[in-house]
C-alpha atoms as a PDB file:
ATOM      1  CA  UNK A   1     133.176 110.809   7.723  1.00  0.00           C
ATOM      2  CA  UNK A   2     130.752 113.522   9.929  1.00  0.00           C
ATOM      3  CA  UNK A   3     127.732 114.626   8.161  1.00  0.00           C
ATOM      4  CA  UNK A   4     126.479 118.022   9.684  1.00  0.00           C
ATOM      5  CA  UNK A   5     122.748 117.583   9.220  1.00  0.00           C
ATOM      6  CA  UNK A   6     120.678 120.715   9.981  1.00  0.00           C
ATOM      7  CA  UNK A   7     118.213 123.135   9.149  1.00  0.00           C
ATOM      8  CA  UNK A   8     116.572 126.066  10.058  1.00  0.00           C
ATOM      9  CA  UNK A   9     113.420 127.821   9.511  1.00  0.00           C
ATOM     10  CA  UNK A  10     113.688 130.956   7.235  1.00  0.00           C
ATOM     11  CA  UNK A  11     110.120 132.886   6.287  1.00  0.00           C
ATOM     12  CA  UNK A  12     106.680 132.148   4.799  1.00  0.00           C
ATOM     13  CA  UNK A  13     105.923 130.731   1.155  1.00  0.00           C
ATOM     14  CA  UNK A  14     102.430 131.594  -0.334  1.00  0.00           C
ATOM     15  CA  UNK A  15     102.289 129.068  -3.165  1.00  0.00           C
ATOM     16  CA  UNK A  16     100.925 129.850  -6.488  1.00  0.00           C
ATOM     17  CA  UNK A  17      97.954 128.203  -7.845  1.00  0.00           C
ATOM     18  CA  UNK A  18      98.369 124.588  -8.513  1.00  0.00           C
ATOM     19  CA  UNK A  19      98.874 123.505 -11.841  1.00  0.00           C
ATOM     20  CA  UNK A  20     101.071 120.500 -12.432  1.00  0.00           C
ATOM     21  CA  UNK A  21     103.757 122.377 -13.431  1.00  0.00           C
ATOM     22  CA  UNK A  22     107.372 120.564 -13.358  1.00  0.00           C
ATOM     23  CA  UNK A  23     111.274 121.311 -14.207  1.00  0.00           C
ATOM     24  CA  UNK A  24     114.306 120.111 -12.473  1.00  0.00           C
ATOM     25  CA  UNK A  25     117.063 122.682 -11.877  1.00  0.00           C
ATOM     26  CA  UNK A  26     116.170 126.067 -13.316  1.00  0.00           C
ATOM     27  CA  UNK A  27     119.143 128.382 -12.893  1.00  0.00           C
ATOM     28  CA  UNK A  28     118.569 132.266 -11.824  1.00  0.00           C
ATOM     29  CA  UNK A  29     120.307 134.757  -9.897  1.00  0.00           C
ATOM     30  CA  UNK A  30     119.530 135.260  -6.564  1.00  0.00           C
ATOM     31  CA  UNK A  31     119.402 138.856  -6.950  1.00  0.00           C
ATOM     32  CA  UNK A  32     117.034 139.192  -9.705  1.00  0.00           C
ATOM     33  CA  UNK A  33     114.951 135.790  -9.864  1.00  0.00           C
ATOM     34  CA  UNK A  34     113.983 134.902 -13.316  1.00  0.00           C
ATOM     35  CA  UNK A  35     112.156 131.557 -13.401  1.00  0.00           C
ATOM     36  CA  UNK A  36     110.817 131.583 -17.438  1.00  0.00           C
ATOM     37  CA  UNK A  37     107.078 132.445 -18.585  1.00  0.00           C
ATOM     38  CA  UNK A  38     106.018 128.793 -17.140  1.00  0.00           C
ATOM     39  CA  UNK A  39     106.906 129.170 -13.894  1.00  0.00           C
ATOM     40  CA  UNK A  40     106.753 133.206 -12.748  1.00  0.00           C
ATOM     41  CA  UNK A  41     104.666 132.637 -10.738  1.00  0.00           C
ATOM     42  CA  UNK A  42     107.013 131.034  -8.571  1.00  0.00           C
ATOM     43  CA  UNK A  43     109.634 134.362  -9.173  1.00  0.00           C
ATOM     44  CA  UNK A  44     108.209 136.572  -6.079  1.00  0.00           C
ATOM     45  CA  UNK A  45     108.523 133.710  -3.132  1.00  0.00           C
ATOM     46  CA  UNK A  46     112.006 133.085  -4.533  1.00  0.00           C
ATOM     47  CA  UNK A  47     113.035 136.297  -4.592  1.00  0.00           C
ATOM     48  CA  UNK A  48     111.575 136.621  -1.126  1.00  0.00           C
ATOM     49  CA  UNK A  49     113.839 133.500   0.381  1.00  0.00           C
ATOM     50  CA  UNK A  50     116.583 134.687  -1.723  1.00  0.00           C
ATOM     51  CA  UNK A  51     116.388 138.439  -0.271  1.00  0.00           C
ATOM     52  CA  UNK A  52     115.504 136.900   3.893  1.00  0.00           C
ATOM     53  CA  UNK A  53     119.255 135.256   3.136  1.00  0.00           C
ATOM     54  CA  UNK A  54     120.640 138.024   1.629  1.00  0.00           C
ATOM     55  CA  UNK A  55     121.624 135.522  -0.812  1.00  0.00           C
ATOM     56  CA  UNK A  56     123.062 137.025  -4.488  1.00  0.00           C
ATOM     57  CA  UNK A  57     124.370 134.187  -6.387  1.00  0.00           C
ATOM     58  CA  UNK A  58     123.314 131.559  -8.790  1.00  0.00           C
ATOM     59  CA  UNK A  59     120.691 129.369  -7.438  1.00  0.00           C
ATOM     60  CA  UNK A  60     119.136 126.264  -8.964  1.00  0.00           C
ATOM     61  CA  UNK A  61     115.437 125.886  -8.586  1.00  0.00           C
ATOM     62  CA  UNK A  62     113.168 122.807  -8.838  1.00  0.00           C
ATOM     63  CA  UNK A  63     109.428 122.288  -8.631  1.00  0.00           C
ATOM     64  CA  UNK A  64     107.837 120.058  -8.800  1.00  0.00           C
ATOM     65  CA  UNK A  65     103.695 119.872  -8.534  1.00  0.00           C
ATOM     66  CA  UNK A  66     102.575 116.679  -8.585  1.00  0.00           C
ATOM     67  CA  UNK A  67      99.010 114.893  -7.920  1.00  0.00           C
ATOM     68  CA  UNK A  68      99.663 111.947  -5.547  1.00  0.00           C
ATOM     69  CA  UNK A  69      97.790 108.988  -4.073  1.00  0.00           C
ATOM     70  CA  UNK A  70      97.821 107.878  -0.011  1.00  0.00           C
ATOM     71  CA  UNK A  71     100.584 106.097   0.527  1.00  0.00           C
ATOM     72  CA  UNK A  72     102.977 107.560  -2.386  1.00  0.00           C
ATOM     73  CA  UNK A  73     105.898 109.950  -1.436  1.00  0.00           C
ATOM     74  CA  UNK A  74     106.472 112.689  -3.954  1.00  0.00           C
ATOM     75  CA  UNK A  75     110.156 112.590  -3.633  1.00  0.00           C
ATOM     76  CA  UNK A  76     113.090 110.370  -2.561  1.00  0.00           C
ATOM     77  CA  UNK A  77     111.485 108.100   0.399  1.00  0.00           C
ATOM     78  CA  UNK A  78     114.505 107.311   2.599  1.00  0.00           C
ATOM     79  CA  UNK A  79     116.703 108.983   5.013  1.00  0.00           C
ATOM     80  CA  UNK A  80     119.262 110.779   2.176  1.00  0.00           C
ATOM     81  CA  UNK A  81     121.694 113.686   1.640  1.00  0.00           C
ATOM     82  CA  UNK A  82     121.279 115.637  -1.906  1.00  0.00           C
ATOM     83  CA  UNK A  83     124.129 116.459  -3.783  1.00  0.00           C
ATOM     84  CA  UNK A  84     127.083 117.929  -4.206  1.00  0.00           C
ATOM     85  CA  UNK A  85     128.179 120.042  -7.311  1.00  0.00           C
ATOM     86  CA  UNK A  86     130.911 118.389  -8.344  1.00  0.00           C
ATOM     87  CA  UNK A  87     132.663 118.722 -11.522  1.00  0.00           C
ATOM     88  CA  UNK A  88     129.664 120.430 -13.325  1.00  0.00           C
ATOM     89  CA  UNK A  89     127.205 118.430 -12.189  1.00  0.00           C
ATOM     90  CA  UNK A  90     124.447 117.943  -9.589  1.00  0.00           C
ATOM     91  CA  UNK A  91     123.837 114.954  -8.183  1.00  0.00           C
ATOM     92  CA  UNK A  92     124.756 112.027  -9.433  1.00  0.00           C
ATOM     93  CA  UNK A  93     124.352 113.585 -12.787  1.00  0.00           C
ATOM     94  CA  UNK A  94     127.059 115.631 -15.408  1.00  0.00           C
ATOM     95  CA  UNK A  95     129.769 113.002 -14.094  1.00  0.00           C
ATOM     96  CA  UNK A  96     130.345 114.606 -10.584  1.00  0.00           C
ATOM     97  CA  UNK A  97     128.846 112.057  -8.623  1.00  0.00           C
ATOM     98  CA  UNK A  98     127.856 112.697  -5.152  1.00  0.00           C
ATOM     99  CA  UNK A  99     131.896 113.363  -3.863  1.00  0.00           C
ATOM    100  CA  UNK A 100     130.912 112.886  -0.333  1.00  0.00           C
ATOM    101  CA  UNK A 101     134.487 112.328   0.207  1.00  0.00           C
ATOM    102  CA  UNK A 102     135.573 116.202  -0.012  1.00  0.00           C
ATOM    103  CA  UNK A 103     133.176 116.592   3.349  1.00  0.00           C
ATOM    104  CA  UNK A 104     135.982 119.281   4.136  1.00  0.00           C
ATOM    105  CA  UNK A 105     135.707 121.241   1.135  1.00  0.00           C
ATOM    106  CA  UNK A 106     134.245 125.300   1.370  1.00  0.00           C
ATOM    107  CA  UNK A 107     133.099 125.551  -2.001  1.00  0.00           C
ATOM    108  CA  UNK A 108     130.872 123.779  -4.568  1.00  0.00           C
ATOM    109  CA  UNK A 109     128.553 122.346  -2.048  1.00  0.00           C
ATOM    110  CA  UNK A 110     125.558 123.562  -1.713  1.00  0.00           C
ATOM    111  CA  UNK A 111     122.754 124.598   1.091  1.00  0.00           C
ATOM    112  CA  UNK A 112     119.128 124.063  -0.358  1.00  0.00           C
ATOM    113  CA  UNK A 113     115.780 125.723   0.886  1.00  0.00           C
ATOM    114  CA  UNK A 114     112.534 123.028   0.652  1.00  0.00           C
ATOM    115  CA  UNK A 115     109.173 124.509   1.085  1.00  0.00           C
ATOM    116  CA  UNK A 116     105.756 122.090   0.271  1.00  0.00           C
ATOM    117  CA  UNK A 117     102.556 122.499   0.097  1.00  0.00           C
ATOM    118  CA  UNK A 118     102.013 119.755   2.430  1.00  0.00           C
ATOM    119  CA  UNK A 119     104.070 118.352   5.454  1.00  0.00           C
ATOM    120  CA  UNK A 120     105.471 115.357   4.181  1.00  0.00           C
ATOM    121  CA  UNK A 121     109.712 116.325   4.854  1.00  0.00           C
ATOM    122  CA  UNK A 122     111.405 114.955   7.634  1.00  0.00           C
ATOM    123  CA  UNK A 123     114.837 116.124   9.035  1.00  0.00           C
ATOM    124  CA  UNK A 124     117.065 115.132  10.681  1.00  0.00           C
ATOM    125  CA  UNK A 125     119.318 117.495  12.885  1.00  0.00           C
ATOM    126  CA  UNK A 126     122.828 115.631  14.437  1.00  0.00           C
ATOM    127  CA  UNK A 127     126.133 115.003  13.780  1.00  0.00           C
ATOM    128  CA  UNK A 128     125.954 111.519  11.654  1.00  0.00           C
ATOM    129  CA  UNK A 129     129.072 108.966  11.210  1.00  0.00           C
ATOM    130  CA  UNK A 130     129.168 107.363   7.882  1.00  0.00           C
ATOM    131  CA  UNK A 131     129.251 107.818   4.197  1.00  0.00           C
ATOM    132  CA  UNK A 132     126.241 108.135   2.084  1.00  0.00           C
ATOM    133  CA  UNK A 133     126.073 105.799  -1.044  1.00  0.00           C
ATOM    134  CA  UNK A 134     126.888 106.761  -4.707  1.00  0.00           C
ATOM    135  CA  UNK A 135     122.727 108.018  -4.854  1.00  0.00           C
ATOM    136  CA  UNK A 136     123.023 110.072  -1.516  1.00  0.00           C
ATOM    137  CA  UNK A 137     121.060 106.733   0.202  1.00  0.00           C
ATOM    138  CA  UNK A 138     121.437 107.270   4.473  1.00  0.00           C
ATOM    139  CA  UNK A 139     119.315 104.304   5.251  1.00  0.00           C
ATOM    140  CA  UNK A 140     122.294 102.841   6.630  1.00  0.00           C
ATOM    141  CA  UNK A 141     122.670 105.384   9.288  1.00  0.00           C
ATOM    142  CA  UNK A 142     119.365 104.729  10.500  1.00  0.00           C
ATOM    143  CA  UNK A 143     120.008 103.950  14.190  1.00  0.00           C
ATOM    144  CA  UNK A 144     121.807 106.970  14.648  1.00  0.00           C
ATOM    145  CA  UNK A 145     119.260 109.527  13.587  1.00  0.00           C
ATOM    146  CA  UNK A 146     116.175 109.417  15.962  1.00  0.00           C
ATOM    147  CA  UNK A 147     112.603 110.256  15.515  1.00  0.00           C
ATOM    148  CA  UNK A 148     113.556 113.539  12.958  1.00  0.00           C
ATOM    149  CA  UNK A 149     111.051 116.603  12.433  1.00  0.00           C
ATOM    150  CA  UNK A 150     108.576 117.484   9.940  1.00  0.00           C
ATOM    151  CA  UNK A 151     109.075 120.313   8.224  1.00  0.00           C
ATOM    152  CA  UNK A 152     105.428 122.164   8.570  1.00  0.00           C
ATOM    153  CA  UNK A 153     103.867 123.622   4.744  1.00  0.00           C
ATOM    154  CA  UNK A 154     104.215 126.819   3.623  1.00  0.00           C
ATOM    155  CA  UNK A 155     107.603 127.677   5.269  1.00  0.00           C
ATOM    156  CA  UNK A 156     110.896 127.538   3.596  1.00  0.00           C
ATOM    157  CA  UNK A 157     113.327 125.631   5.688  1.00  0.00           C
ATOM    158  CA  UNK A 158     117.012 125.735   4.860  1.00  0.00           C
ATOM    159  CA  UNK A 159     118.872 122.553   4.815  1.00  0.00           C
ATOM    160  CA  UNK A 160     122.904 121.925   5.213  1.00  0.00           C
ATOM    161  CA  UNK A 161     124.530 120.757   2.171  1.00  0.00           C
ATOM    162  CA  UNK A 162     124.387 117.278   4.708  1.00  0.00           C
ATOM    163  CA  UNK A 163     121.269 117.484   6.116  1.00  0.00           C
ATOM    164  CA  UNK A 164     119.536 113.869   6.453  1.00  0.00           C
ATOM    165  CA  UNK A 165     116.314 114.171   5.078  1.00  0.00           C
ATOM    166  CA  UNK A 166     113.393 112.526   3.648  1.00  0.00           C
ATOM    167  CA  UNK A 167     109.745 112.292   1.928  1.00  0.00           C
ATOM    168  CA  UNK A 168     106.927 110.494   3.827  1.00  0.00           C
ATOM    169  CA  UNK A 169     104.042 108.807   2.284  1.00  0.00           C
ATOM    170  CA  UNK A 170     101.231 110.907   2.097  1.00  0.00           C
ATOM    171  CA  UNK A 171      98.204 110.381   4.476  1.00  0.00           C
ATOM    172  CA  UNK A 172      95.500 110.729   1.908  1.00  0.00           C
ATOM    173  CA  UNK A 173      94.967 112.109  -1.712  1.00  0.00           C
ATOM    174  CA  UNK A 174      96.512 115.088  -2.599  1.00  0.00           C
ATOM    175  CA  UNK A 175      98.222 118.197  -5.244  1.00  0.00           C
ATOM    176  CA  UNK A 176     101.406 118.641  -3.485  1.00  0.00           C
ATOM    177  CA  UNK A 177     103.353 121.560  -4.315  1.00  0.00           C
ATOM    178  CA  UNK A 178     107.488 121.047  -3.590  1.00  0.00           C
ATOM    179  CA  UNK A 179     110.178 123.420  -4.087  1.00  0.00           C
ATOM    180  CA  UNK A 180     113.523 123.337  -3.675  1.00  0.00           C
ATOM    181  CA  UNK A 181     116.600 125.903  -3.799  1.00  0.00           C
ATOM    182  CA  UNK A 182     119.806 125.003  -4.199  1.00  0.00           C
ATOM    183  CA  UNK A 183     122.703 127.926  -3.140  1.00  0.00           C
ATOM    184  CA  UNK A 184     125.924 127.616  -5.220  1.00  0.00           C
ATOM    185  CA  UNK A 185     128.655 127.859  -3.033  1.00  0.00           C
ATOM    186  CA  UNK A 186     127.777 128.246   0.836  1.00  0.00           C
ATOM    187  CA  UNK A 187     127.848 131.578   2.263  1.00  0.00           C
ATOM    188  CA  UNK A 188     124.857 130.909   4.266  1.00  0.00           C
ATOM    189  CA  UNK A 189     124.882 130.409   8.048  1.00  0.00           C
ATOM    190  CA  UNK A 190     122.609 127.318   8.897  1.00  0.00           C
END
């Protein structure tokens, strides 16, 4: 199996004020962003991405603000691939596992925008041979995929539905803001 794995820089975030706010998955339209009361604040930079993509459809938003110590990575710490949706679910959630085996497949697998409040994503861009395990896990592929890039704060940066990634350990104490879109479908150009 090939894994595609890049991204590309897409426009500005302005993050709203911190406030340890949390949810995984909130699902709005791209063409009229409705996050709930809790997290409207978040609403405008969406809309923003979601109108720089031109991008209509349902997306699935998570943030995540978290307070974190030196050291501690906010989210998954080694070289992985998210999800597919498979089978109405994300992840390996809602039984549709990660399906890495439909690499071929046009639909049901998603692009995702990140955007933090502090550069602690790495990418990696290549062409990658080997399947990620059941959890999305590409630690295994680790000779193959170089030095990777950070992806700098306050930018949204769209990832391929393959796109290697991973969360560093952060260099001192912190309140991290992370956000992440995910497209359904993938009508996106990366």
């Amino acid at each position: 199996m090939k894994l595609i794995s890049k991204s590309k820089y897409i426009t500005e975030i302005q993050f709203p004020k911190y406030k340890g706010r949390q949810k995984y998955m909130i699902t709005t339209s791209g063409s009229k962003v409705d996050l709930g009361d809790e997290f409207a604040a978040y609403d405008e930079q969406v809309q923003n991405l979601c109108n720089e993509l031109n991008y209509k459809g349902m997306i699935h938003v998570t943030i995540d603000e978290k307070e974190l110590k030196a050291g501690e990575t906010q989210r998954k710490p080694l070289p992985h691939v998210d999800g597919r949706f498979m089978n109405g679910g994300w992840g390996h959630t809602g039984g549709g596992g990660w399906n890495h085996y439909c690499n071929e497949l046009p639909i049901k697998r998603m692009a995702i925008a990140v955007a933090s409040s502090v550069a602690r994503c790495k990418v990696f861009h290549g062409i990658f041979k080997g399947v990620p395990s059941e959890q999305g896990d590409c630690s295994h592929l680790s000779d193959q995929l170089g030095e990777g890039e950070i992806v700098p704060k306050n930018q949204w940066h769209l990832l391929s539905p393959d796109c290697v990634h991973e969360s560093m350990p952060m260099e001192k104490d912190c309140e991290r803001s992370f956000i992440r879109v995910a497209f359904e479908n993938q009508p996106i150009a990366i």
